[in-house]
PDB file of N, CA and C in Angstrom:
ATOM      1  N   UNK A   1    -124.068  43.838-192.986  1.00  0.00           N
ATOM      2  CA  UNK A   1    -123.909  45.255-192.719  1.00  0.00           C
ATOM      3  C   UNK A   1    -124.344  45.532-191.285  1.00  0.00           C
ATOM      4  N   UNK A   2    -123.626  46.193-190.576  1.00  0.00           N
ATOM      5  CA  UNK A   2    -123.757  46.758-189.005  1.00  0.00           C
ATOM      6  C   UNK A   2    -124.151  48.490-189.393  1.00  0.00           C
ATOM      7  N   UNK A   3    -125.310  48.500-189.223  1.00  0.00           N
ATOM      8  CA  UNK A   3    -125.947  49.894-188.921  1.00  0.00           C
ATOM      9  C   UNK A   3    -125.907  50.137-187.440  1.00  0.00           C
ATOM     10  N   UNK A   4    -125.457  51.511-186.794  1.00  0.00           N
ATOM     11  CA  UNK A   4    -125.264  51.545-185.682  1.00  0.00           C
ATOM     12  C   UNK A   4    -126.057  53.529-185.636  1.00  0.00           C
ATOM     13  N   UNK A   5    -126.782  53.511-185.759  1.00  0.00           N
ATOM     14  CA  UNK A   5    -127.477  54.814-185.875  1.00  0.00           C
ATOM     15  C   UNK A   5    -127.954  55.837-184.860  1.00  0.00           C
ATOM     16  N   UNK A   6    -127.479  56.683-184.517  1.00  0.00           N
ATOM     17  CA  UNK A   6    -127.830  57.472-183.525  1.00  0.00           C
ATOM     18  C   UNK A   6    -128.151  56.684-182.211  1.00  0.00           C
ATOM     19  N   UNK A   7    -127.330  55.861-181.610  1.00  0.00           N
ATOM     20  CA  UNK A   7    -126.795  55.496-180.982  1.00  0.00           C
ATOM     21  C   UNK A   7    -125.442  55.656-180.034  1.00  0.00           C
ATOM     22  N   UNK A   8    -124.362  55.838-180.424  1.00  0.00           N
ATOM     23  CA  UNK A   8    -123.202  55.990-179.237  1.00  0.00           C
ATOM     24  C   UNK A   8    -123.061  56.745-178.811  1.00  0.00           C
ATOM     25  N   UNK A   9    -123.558  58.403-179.387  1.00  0.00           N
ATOM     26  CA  UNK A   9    -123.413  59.347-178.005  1.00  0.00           C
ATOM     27  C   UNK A   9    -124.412  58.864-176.775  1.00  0.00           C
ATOM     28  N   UNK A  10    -125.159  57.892-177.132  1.00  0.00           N
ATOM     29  CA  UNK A  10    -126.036  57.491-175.537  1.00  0.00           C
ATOM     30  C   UNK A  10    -124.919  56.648-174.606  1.00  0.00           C
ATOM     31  N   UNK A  11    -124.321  55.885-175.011  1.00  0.00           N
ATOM     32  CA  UNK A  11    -123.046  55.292-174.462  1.00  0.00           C
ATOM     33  C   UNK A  11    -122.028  55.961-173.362  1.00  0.00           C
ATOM     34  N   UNK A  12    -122.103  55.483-171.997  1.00  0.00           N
ATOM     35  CA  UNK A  12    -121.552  55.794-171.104  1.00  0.00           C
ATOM     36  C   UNK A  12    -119.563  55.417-171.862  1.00  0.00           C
ATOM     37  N   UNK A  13    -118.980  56.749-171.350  1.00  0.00           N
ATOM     38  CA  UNK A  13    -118.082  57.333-172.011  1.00  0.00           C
ATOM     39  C   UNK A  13    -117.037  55.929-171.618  1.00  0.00           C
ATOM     40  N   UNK A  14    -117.180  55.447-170.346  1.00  0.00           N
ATOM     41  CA  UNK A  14    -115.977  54.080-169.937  1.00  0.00           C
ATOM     42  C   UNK A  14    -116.375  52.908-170.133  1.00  0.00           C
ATOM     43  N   UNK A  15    -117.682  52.826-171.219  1.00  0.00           N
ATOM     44  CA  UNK A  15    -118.098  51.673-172.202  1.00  0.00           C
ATOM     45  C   UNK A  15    -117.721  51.800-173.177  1.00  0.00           C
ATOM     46  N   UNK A  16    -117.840  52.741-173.886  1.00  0.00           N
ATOM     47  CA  UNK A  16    -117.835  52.847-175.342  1.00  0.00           C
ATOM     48  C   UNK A  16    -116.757  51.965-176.062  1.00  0.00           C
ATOM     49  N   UNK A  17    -115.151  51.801-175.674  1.00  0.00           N
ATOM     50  CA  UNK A  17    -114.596  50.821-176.541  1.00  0.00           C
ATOM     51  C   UNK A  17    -114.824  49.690-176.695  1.00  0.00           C
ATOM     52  N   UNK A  18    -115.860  49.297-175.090  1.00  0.00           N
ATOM     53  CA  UNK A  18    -116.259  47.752-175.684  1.00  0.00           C
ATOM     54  C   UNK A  18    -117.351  47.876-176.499  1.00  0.00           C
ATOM     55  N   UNK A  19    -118.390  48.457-176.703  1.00  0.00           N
ATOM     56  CA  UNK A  19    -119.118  49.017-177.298  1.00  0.00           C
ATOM     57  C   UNK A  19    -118.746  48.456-179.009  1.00  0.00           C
ATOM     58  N   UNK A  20    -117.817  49.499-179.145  1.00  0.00           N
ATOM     59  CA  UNK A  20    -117.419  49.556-180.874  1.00  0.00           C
ATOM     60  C   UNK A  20    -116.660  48.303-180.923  1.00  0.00           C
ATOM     61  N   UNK A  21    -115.980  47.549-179.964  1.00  0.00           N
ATOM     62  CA  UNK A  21    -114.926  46.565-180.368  1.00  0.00           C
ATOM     63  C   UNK A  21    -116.187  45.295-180.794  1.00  0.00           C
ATOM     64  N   UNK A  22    -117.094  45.543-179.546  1.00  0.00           N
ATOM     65  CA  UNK A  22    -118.177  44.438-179.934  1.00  0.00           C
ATOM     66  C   UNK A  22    -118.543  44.957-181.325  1.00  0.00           C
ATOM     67  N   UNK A  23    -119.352  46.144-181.865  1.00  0.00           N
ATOM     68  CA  UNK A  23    -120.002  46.146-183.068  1.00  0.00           C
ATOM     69  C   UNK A  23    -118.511  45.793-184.254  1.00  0.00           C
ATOM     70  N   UNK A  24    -117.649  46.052-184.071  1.00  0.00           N
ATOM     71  CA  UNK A  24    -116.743  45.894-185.153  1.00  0.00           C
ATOM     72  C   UNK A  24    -116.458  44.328-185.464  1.00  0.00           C
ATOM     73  N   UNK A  25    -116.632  43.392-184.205  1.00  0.00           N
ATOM     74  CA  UNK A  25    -116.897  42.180-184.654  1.00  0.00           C
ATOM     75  C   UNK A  25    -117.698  41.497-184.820  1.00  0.00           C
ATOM     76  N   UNK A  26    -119.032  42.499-185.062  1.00  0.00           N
ATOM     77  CA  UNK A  26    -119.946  41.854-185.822  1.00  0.00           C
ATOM     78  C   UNK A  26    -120.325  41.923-187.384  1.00  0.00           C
ATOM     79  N   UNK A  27    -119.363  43.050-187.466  1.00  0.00           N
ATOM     80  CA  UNK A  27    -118.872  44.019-188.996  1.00  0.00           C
ATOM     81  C   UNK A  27    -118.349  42.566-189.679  1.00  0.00           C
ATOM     82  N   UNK A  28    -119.358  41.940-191.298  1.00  0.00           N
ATOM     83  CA  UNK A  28    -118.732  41.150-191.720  1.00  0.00           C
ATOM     84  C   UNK A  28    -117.908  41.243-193.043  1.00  0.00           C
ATOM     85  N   UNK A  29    -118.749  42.998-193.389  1.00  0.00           N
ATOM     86  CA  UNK A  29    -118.299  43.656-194.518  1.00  0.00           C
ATOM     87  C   UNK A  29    -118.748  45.221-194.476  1.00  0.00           C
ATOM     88  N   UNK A  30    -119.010  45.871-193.446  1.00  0.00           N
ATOM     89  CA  UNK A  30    -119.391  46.990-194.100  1.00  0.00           C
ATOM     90  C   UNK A  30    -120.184  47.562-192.932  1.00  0.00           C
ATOM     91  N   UNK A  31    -119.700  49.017-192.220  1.00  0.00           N
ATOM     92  CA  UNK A  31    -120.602  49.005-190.471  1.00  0.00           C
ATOM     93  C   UNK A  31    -120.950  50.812-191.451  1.00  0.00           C
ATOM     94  N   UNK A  32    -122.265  51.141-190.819  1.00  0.00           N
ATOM     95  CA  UNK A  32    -122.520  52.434-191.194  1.00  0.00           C
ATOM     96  C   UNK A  32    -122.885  52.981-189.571  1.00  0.00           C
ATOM     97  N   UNK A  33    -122.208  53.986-189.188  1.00  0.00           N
ATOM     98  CA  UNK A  33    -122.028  54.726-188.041  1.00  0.00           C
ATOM     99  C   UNK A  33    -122.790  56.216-188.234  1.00  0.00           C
ATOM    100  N   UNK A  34    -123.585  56.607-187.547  1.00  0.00           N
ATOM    101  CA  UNK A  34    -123.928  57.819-187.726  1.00  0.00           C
ATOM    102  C   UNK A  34    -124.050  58.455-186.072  1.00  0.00           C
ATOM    103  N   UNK A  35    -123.464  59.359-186.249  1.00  0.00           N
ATOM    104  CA  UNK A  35    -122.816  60.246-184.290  1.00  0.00           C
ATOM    105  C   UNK A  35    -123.564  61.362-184.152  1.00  0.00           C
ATOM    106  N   UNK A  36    -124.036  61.583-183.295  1.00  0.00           N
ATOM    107  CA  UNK A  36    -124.724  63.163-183.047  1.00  0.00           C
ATOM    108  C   UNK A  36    -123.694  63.379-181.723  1.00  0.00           C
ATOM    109  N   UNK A  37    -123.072  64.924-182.428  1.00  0.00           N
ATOM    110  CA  UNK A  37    -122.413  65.140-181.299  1.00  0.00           C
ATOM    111  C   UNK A  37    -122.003  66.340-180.697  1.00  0.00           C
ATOM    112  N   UNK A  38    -123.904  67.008-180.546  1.00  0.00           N
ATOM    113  CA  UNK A  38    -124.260  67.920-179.517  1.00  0.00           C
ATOM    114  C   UNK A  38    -125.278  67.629-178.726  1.00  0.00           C
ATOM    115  N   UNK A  39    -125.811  68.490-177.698  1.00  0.00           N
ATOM    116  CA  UNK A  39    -126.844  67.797-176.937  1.00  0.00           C
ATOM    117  C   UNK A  39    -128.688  67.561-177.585  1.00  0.00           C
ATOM    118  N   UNK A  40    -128.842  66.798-176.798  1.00  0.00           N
ATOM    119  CA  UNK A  40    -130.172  65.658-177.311  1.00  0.00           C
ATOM    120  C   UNK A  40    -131.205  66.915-176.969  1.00  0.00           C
ATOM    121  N   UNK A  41    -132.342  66.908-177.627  1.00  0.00           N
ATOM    122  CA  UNK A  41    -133.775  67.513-176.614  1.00  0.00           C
ATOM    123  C   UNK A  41    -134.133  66.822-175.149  1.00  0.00           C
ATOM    124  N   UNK A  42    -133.448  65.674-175.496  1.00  0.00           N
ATOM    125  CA  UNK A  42    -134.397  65.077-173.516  1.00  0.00           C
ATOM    126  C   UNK A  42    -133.332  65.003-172.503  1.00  0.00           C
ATOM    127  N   UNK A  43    -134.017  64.770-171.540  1.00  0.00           N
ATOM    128  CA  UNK A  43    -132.857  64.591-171.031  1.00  0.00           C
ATOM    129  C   UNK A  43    -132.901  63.273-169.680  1.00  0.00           C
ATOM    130  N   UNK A  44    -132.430  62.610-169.146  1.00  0.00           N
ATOM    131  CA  UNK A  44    -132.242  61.443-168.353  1.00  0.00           C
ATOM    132  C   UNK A  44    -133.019  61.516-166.523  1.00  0.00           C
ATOM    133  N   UNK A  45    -133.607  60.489-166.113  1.00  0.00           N
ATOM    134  CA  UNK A  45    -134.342  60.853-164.908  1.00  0.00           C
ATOM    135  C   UNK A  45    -133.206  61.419-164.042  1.00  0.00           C
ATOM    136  N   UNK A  46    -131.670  61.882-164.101  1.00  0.00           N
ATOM    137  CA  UNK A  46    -131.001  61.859-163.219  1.00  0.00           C
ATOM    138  C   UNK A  46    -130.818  63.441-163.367  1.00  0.00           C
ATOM    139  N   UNK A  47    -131.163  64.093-164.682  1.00  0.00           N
ATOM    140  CA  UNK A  47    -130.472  65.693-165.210  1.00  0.00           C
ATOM    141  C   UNK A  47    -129.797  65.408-166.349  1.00  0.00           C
ATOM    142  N   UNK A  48    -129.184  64.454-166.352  1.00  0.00           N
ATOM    143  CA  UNK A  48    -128.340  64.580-167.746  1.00  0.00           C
ATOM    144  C   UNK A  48    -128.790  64.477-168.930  1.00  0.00           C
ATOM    145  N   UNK A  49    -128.321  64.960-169.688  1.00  0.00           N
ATOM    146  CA  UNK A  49    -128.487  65.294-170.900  1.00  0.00           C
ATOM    147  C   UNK A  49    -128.811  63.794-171.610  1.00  0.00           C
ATOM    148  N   UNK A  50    -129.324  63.342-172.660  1.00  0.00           N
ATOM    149  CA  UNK A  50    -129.672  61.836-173.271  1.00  0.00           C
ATOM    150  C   UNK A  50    -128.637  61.871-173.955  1.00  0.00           C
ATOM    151  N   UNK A  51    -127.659  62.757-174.669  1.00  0.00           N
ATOM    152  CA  UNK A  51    -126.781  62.375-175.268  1.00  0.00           C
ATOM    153  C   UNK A  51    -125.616  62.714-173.941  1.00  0.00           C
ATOM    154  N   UNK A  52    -125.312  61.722-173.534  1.00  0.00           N
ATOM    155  CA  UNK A  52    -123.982  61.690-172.205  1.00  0.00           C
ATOM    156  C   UNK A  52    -122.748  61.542-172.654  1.00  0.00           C
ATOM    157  N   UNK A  53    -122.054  61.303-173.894  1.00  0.00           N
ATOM    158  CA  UNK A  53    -121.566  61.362-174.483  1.00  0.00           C
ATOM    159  C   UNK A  53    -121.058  62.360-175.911  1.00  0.00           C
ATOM    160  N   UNK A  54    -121.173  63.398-175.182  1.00  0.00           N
ATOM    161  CA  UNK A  54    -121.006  64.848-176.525  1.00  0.00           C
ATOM    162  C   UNK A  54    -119.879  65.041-176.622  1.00  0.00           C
ATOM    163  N   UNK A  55    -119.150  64.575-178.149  1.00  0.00           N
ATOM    164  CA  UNK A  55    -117.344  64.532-178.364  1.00  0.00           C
ATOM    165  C   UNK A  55    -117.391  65.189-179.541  1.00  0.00           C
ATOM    166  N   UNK A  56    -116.588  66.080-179.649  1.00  0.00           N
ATOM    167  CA  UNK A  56    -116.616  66.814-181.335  1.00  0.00           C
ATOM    168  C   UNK A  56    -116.007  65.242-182.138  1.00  0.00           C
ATOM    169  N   UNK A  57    -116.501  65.438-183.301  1.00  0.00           N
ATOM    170  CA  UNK A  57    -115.887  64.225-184.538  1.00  0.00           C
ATOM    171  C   UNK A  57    -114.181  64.158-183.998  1.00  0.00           C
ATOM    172  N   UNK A  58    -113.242  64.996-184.088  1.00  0.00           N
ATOM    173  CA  UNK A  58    -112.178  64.698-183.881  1.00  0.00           C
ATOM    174  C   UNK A  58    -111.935  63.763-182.486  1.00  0.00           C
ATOM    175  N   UNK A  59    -112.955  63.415-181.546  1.00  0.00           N
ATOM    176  CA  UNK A  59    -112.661  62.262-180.421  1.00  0.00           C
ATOM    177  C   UNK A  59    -112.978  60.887-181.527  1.00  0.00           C
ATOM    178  N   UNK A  60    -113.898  60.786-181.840  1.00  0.00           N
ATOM    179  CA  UNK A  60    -115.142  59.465-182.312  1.00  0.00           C
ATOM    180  C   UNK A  60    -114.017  58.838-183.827  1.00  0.00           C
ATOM    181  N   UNK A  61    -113.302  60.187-184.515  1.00  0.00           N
ATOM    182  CA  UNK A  61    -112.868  59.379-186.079  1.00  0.00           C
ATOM    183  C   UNK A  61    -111.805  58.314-185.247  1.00  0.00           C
ATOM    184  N   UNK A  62    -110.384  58.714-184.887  1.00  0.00           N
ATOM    185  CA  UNK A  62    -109.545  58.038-184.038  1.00  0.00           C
ATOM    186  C   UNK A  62    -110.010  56.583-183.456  1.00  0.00           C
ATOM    187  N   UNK A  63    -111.370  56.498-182.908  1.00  0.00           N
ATOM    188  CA  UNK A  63    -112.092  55.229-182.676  1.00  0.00           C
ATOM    189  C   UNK A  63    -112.385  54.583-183.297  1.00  0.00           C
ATOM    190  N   UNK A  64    -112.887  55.150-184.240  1.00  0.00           N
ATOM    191  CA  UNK A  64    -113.402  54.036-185.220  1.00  0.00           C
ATOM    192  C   UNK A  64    -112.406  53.861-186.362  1.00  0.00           C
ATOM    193  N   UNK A  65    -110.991  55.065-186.667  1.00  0.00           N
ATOM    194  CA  UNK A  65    -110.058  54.369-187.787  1.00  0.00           C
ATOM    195  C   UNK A  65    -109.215  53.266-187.024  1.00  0.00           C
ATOM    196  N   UNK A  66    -109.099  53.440-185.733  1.00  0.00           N
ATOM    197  CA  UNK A  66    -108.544  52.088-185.593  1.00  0.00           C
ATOM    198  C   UNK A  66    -109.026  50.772-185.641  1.00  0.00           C
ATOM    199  N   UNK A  67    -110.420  50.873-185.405  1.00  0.00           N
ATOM    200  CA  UNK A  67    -110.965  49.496-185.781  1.00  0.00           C
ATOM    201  C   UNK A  67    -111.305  48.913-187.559  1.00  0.00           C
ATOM    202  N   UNK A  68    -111.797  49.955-187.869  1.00  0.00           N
ATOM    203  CA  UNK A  68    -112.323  50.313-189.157  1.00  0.00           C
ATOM    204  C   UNK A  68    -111.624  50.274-190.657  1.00  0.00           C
ATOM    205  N   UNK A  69    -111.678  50.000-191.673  1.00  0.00           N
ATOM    206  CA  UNK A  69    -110.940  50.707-192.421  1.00  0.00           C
ATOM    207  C   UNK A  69    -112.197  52.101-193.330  1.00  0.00           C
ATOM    208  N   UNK A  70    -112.048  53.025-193.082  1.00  0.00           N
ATOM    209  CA  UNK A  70    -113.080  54.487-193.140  1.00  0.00           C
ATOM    210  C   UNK A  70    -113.272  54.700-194.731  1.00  0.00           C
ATOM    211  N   UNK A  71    -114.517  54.261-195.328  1.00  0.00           N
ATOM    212  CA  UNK A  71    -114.440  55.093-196.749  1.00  0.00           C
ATOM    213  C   UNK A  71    -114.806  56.061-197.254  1.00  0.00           C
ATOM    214  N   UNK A  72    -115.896  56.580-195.908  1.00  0.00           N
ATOM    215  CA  UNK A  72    -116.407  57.463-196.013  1.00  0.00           C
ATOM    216  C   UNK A  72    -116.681  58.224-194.831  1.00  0.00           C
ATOM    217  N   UNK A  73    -116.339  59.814-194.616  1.00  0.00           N
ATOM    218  CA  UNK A  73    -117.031  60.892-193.574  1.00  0.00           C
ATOM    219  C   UNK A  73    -117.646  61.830-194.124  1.00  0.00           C
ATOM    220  N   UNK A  74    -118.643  61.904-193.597  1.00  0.00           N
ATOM    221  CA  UNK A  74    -120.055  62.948-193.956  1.00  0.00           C
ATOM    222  C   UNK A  74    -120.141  63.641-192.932  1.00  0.00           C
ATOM    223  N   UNK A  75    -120.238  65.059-192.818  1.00  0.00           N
ATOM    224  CA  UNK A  75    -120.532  65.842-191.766  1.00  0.00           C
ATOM    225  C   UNK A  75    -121.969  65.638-192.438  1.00  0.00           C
ATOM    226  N   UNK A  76    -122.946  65.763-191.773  1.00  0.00           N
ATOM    227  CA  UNK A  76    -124.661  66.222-192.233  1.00  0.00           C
ATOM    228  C   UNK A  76    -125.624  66.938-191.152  1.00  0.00           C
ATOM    229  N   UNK A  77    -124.499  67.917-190.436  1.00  0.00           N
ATOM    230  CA  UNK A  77    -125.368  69.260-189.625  1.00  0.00           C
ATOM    231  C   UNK A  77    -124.865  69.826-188.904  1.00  0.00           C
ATOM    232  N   UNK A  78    -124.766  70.480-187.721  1.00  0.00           N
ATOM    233  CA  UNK A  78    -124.080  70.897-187.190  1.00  0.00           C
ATOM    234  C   UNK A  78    -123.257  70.379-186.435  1.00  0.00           C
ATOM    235  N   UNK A  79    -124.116  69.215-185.630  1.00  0.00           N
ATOM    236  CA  UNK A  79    -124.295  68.310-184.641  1.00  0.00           C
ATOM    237  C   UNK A  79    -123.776  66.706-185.115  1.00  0.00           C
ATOM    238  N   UNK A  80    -123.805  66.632-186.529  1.00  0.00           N
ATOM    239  CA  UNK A  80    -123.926  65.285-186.474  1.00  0.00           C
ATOM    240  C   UNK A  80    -123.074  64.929-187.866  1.00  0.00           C
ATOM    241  N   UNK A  81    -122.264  63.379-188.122  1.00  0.00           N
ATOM    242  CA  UNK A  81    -121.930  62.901-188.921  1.00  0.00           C
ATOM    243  C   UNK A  81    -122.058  61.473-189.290  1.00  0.00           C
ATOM    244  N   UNK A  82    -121.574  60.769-190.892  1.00  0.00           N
ATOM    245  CA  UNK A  82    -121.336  59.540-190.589  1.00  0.00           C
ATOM    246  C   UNK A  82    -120.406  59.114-191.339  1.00  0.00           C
ATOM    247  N   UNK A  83    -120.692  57.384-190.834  1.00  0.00           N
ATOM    248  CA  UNK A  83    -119.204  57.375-191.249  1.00  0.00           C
ATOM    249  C   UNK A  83    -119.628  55.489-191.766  1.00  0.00           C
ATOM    250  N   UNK A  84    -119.114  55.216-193.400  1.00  0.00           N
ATOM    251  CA  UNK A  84    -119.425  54.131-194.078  1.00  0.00           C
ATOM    252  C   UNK A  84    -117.524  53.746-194.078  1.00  0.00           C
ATOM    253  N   UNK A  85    -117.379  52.436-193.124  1.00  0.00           N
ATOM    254  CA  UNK A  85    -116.181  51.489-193.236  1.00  0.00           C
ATOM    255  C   UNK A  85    -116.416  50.179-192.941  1.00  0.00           C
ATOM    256  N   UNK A  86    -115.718  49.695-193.848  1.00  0.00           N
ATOM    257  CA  UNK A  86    -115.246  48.507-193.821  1.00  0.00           C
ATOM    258  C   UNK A  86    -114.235  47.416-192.950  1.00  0.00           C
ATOM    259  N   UNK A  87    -114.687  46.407-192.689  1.00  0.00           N
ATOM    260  CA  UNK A  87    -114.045  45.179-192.064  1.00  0.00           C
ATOM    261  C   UNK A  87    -112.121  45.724-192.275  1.00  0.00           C
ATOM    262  N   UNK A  88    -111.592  45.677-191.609  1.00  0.00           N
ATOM    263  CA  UNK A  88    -110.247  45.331-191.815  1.00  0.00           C
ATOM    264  C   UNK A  88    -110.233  44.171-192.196  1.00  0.00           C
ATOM    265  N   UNK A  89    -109.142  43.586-193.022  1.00  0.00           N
ATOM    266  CA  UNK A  89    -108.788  42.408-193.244  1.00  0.00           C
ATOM    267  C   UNK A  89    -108.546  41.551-191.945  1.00  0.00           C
ATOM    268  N   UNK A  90    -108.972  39.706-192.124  1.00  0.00           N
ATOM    269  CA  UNK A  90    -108.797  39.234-190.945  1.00  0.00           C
ATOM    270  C   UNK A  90    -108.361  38.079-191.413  1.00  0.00           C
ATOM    271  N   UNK A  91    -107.452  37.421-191.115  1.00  0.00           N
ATOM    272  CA  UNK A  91    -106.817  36.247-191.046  1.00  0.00           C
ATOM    273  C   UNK A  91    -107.163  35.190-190.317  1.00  0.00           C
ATOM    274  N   UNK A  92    -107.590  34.137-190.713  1.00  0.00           N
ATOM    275  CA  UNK A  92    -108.033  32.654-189.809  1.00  0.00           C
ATOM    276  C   UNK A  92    -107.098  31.711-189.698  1.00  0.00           C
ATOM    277  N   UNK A  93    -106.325  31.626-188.387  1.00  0.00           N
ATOM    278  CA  UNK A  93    -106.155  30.282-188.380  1.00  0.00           C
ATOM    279  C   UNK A  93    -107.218  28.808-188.532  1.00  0.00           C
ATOM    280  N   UNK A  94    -105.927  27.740-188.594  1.00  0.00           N
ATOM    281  CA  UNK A  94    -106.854  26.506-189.150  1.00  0.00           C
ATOM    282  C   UNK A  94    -108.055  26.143-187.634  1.00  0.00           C
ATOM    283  N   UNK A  95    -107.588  26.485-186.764  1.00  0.00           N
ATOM    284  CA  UNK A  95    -108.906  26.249-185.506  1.00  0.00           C
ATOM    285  C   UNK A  95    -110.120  27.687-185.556  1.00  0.00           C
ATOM    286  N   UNK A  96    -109.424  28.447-186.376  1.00  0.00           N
ATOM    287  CA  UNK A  96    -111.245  29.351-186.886  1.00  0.00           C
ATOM    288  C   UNK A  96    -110.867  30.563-185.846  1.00  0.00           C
ATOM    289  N   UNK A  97    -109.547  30.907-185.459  1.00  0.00           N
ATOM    290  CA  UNK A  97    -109.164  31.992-184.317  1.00  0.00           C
ATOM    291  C   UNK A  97    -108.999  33.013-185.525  1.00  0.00           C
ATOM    292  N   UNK A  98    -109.401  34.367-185.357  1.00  0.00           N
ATOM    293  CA  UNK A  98    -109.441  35.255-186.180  1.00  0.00           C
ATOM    294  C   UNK A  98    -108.001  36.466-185.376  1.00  0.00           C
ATOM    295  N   UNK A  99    -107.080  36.815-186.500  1.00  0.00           N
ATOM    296  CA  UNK A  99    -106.217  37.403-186.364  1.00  0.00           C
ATOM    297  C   UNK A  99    -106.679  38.826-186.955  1.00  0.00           C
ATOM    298  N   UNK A 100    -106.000  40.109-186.652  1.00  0.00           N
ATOM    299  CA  UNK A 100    -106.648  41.287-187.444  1.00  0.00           C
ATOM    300  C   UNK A 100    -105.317  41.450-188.219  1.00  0.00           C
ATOM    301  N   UNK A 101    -105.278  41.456-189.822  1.00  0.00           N
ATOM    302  CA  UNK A 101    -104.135  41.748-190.247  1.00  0.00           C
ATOM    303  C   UNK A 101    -103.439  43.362-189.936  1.00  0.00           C
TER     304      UNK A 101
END
């Protein structure tokens, strides 16, 4: 299981797909995602806000159903949701190269 918890709104916005592409292949059955996605109480030595990354759910689902297969979305505040999916199916060739079905 890949718990990824109040974590990716800290994620600089032109990382983030490697970000999830990395956690999704570490997903061996089952990633639990939880997003806050309004601003943080602190904020960064530069001004910015700690959450640098503030996307309503409709940016973040799109990301993760393409990697994902989604069984579950929970809104749980104003600010924040999560989200319980599963591995897509993956296919091995005989040298151990993983295909995404």
């Amino acid at each position: 299981m890949v718990c990824c918890i109040d974590v990716l709104e800290h994620i600089e916005p032109d990382l983030l797909d490697n970000v999830l592409d990395h956690l999704c292949s570490l997903t061996e059955i089952v990633a639990f995602l939880t997003i806050h996605t309004g601003p943080a109480a602190k904020f960064l030595p530069d001004g910015r806000n700690a959450h640098i990354n503030q996307q309503p759910m409709s940016y973040w689902l799109p990301k993760i159903w393409s990697r994902w297969d989604v069984q579950t979305v929970q809104v749980t505040g104003e600010h924040a949701f999560y989200v319980i999916a599963y591995q897509k199916p993956r296919l091995e060739l005989p040298d151990g190269q993983k295909l995404v079905a």
